[in-house]
Each structure stands twice: as C-alpha cells, then as structure tokens.
C-alpha atoms as a PDB file:
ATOM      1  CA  UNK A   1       9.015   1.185   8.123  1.00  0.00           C
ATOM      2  CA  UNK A   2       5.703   0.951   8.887  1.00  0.00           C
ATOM      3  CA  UNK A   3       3.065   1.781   6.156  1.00  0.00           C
ATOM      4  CA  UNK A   4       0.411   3.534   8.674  1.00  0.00           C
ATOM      5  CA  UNK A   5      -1.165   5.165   5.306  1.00  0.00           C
ATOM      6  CA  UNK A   6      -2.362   1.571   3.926  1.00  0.00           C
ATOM      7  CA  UNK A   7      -3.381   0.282   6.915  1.00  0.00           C
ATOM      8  CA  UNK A   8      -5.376   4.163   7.414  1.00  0.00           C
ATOM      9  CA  UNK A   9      -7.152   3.746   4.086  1.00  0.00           C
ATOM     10  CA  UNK A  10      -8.092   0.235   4.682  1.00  0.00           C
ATOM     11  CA  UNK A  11      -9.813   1.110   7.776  1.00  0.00           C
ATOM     12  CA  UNK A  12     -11.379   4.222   6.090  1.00  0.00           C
ATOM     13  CA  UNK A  13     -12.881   1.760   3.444  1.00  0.00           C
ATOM     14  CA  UNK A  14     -13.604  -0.354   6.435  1.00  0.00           C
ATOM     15  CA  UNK A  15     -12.178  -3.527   4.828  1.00  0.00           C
ATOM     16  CA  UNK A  16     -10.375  -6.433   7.112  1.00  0.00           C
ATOM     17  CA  UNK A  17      -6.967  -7.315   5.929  1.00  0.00           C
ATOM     18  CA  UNK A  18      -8.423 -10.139   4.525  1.00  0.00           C
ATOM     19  CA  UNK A  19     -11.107  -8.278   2.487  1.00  0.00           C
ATOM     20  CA  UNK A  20      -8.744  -6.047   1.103  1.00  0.00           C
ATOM     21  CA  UNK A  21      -6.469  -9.162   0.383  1.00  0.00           C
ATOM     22  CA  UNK A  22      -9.047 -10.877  -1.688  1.00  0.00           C
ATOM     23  CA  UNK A  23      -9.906  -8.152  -3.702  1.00  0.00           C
ATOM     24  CA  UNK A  24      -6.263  -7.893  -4.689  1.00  0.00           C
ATOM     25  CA  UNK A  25      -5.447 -11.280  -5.224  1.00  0.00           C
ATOM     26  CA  UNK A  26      -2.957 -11.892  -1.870  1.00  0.00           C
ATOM     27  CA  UNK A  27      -2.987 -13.662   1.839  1.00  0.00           C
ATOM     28  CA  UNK A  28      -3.838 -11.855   4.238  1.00  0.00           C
ATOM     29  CA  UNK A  29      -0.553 -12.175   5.686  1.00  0.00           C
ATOM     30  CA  UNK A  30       0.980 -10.490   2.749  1.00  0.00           C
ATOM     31  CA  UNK A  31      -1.141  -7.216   3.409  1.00  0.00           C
ATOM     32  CA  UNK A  32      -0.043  -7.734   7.056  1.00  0.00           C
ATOM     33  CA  UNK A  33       3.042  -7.766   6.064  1.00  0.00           C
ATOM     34  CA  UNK A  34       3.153  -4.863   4.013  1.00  0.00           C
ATOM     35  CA  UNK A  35       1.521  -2.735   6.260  1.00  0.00           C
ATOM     36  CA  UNK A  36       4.011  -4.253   9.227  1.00  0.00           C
ATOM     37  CA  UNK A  37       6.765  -2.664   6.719  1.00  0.00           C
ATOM     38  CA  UNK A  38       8.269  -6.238   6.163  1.00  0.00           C
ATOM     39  CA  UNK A  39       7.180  -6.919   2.783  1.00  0.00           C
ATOM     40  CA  UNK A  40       8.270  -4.380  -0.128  1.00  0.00           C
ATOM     41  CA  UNK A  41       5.387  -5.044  -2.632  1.00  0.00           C
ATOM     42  CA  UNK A  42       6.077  -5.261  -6.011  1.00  0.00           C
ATOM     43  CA  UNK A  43       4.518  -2.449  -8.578  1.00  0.00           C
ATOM     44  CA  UNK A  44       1.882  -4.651  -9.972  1.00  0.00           C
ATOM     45  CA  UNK A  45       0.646  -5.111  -6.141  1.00  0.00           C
ATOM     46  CA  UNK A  46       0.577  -1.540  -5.639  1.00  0.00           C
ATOM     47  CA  UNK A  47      -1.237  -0.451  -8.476  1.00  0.00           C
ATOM     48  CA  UNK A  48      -4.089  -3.085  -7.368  1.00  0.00           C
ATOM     49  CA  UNK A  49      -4.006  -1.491  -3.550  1.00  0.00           C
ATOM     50  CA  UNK A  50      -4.052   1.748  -4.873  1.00  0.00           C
ATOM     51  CA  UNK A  51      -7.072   0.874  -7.043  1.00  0.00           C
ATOM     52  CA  UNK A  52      -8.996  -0.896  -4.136  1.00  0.00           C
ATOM     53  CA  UNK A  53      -8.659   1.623  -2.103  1.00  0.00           C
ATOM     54  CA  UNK A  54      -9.085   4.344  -4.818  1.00  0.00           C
ATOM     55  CA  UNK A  55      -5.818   6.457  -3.585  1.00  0.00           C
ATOM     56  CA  UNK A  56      -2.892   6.876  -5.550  1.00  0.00           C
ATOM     57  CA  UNK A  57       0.639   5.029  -5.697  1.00  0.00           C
ATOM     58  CA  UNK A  58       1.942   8.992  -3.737  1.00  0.00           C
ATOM     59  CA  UNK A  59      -0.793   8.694  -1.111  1.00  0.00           C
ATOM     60  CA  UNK A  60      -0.143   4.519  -0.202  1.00  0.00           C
ATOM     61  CA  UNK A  61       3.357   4.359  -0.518  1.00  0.00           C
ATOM     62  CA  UNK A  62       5.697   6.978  -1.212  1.00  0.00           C
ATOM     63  CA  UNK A  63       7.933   8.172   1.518  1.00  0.00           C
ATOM     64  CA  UNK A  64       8.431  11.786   2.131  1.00  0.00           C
ATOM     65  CA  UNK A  65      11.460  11.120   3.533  1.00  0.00           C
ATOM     66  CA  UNK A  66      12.911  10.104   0.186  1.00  0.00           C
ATOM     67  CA  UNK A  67      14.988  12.405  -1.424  1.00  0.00           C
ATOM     68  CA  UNK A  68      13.053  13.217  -4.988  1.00  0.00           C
ATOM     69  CA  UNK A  69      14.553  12.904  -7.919  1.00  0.00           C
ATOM     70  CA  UNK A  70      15.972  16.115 -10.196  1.00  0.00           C
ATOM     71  CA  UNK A  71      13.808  17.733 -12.541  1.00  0.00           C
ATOM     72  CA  UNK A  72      17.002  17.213 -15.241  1.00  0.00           C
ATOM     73  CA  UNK A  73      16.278  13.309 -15.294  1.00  0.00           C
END
C-alpha cells in the first residue's frame, strides 16, 4: 500500500526524496520505496522520518484500516 501520508509531509516540508533521505541516513531509493509501499521500514527508520518531518509514528504510518488492539493487552 501506498504511503500517500509520507510522501504528503515531505512535500509539505518541501524536501526532495533525496533531501529527506540524507537527513535520515538512507538512498533515495529507499524513501521511494517506502512511499511506493514496497519497502516496510524498520522502527528505527520511522522514528527518524517521523522526526524529520516533525509528525508522529500515527500520522506517517499507521493504517486505519488495521484492526487496533484491545484495551485488555
């Protein structure tokens, strides 16, 4: 799936995929591919995009369509 929310908040920030690559530490064709939906980042990766982009792990990359999990757990 697509991740339409990164690639939104990089644009808001006005970075390039390859601006917002550097500042995390990646290629550019990692963030491509992440934003493509081919590429499942791993948590460290997320936290860095998140900070970049000053959103939070919810806003970049959870799906609504995942079910949530009980309050019990």
């Amino acid at each position: 799936m697509k991740n339409l929310r990164l690639k939104s908040a990089r644009a808001a920030k006005d970075l390039s995929q390859q601006q917002l690559a550097d500042m995390v530490g990646v290629s550019r064709q990692t963030i491509n591919a992440i934003e493509k939906g081919d590429y499942n980042p791993t948590i460290r990766l997320c936290l860095s995009i998140c900070y970049a982009l000053d959103k939070s792990l919810d806003e970049l990359f959870w799906d609504e369509n995942t079910e949530k999990l009980p309050d019990t757990m």
